[in-house]
N, C-alpha and C. Protein backbone atom coordinates (compact mmCIF):
# COMPACT_ATOMS: atom_id res chain seq x y z
N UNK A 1 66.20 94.41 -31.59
CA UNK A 1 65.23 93.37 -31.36
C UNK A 1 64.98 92.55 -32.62
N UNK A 2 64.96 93.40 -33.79
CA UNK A 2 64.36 92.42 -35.01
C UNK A 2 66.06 91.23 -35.71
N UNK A 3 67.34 91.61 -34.97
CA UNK A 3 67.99 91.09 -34.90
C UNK A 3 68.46 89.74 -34.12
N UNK A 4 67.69 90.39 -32.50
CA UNK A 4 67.66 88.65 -31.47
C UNK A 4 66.69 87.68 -32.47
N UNK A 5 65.23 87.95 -33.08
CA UNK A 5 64.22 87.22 -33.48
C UNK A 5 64.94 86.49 -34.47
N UNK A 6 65.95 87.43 -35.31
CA UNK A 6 66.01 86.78 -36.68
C UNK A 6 67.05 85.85 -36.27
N UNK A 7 68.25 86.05 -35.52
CA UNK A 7 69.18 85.03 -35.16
C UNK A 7 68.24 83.88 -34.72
N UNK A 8 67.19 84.11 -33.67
CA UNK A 8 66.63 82.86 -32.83
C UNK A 8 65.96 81.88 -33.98
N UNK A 9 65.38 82.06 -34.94
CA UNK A 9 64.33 82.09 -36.20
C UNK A 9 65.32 81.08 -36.77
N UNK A 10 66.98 82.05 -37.34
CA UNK A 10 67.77 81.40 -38.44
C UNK A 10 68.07 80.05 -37.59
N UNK A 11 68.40 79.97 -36.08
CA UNK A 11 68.93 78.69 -35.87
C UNK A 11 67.64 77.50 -35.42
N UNK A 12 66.67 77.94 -35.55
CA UNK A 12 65.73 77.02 -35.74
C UNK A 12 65.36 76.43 -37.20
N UNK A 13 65.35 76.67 -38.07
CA UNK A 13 64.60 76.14 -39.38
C UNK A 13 65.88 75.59 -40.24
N UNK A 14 65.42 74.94 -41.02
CA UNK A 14 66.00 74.65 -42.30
C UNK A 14 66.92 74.94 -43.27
N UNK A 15 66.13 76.25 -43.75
CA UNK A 15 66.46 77.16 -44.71
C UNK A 15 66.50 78.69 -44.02
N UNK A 16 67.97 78.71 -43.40
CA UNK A 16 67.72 80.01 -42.58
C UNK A 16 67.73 81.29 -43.46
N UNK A 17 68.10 81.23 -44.92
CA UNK A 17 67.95 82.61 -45.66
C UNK A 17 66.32 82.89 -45.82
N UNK A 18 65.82 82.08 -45.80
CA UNK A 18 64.25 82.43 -46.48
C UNK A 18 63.52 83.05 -45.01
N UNK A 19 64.27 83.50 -44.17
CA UNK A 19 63.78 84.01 -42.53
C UNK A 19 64.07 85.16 -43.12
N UNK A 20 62.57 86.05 -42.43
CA UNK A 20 62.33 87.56 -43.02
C UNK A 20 61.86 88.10 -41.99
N UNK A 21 62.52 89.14 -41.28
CA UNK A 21 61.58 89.50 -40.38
C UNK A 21 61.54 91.15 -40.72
N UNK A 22 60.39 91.80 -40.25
CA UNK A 22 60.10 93.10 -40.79
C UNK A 22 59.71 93.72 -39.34
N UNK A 23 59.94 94.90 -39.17
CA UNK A 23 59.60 95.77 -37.86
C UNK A 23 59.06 97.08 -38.49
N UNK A 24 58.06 97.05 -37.86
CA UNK A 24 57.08 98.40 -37.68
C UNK A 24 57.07 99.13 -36.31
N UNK A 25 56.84 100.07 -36.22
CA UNK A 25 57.25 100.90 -35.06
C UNK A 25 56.20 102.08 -34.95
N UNK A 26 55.17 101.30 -34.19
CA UNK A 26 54.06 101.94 -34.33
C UNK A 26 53.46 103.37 -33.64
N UNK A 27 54.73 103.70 -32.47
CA UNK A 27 55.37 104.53 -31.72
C UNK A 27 56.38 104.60 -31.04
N UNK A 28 56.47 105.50 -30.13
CA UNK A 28 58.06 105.58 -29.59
C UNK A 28 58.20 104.18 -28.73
N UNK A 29 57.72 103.56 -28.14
CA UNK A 29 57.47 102.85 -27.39
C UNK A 29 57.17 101.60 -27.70
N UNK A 30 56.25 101.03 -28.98
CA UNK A 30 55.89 100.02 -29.06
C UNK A 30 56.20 99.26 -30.95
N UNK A 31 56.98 98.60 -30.71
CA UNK A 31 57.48 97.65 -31.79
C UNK A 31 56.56 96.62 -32.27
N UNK A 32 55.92 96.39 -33.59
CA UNK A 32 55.75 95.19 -34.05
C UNK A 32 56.86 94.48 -34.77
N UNK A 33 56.62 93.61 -34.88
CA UNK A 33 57.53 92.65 -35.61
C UNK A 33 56.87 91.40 -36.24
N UNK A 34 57.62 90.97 -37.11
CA UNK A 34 56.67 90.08 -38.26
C UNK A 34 57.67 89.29 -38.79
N UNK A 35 57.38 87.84 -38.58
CA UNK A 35 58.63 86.82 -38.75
C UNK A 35 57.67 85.86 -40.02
N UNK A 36 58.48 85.97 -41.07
CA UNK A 36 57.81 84.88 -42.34
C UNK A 36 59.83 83.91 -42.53
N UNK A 37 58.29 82.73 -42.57
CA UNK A 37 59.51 81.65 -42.70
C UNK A 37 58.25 80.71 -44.04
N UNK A 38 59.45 79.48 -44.43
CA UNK A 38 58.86 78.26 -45.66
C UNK A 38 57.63 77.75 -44.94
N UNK A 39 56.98 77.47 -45.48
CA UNK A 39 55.87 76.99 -45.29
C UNK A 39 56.44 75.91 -44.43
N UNK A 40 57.08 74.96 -44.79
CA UNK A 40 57.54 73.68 -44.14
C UNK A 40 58.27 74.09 -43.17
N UNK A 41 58.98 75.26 -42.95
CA UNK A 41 59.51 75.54 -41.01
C UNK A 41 58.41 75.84 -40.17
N UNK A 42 57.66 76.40 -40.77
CA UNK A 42 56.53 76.97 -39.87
C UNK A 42 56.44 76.02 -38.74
N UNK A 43 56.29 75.26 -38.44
CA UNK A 43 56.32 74.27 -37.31
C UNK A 43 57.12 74.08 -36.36
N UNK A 44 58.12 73.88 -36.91
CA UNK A 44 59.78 74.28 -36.30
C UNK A 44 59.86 75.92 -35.49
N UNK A 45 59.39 76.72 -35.82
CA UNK A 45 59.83 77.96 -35.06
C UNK A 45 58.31 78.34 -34.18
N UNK A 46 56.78 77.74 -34.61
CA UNK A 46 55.98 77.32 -33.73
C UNK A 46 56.02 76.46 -32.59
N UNK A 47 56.38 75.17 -32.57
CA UNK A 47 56.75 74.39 -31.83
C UNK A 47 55.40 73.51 -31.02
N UNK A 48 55.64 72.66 -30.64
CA UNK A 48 54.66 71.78 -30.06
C UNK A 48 53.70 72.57 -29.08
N UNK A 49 52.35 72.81 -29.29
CA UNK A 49 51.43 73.25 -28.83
C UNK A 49 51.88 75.26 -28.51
N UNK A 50 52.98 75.30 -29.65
CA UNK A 50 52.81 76.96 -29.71
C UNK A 50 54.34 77.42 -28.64
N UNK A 51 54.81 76.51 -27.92
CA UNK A 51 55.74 76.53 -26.74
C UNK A 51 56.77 77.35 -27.25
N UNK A 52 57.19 76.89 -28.65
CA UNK A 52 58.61 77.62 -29.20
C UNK A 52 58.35 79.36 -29.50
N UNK A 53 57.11 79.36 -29.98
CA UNK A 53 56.52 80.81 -30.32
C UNK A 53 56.15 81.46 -28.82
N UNK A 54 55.96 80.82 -27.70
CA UNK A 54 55.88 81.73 -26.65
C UNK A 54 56.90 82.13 -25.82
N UNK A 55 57.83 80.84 -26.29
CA UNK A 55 59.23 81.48 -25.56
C UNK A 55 59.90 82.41 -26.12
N UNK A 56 60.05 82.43 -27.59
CA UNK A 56 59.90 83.89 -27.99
C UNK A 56 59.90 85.04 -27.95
N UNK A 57 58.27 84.87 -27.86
CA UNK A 57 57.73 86.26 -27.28
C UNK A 57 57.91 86.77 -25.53
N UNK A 58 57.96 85.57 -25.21
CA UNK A 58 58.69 85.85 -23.56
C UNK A 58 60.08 86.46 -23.58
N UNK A 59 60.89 86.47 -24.40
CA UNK A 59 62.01 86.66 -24.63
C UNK A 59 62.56 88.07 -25.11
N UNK A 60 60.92 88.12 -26.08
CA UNK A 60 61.39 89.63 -26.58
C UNK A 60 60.84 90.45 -25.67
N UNK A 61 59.86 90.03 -25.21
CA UNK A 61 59.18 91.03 -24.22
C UNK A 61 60.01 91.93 -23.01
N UNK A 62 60.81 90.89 -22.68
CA UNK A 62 62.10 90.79 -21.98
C UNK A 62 63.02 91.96 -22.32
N UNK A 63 63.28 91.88 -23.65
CA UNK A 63 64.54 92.11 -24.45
C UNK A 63 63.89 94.26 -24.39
N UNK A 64 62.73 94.05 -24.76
CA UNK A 64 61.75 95.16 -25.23
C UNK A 64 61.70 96.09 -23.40
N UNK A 65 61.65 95.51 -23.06
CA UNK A 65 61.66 96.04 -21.58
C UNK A 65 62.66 96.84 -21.15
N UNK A 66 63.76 95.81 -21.31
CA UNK A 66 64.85 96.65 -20.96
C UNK A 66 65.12 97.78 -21.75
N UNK A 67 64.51 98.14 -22.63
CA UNK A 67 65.19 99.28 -23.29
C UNK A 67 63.50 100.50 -23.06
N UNK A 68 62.58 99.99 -21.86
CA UNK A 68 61.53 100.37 -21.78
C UNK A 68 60.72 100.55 -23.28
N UNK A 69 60.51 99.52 -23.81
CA UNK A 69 59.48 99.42 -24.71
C UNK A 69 58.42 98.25 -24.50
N UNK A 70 57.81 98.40 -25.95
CA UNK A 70 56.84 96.90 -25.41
C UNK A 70 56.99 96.66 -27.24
N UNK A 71 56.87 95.16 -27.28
CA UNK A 71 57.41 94.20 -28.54
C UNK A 71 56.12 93.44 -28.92
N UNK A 72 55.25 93.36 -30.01
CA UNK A 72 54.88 92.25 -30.21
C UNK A 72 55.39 91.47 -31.00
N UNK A 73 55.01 90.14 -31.20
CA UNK A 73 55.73 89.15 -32.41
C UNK A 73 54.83 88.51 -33.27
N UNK A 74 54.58 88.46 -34.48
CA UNK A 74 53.43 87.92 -35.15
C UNK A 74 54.10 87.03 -36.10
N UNK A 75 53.67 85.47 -36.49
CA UNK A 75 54.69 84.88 -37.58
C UNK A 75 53.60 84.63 -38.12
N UNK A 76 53.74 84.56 -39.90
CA UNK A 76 53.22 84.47 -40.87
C UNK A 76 53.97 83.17 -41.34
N UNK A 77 52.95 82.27 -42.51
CA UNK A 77 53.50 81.60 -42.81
C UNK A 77 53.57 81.77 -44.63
């Protein structure tokens, strides 16, 4: 999972090396994840009224399912 985010992340922004994503695994079952990008992508992987960040998380939720887990996604800027 912290691999789909970071591919989806790198082909959105700018500067795709400065894409960091970190996973915590807070049990068997449930994944955080934590996406830091440049200050100046932040927008770019947010997207107009949040749309790009919910498809996202629709995505991982998805992704998190199938392997019966549950995913959150948090981006920092």
């Amino acid at each position: 999972m912290k691999q789909f985010i970071e591919f989806i992340a790198k082909n959105l922004v700018d500067d795709p090396g400065a894409v960091v994503v970190e996973e915590t695994i807070d049990s068997e079952k449930k994944i955080n994840l934590t996406l830091k990008v440049k200050r100046e992508d932040i927008g770019k992987v947010i997207g107009k009224k949040g749309k790009t960040a919910i498809a996202m998380r629709i995505l991982l939720t998805a992704v998190a399912a199938k392997d019966g887990k549950r995913a959150m996604l948090e981006i920092l800027d």
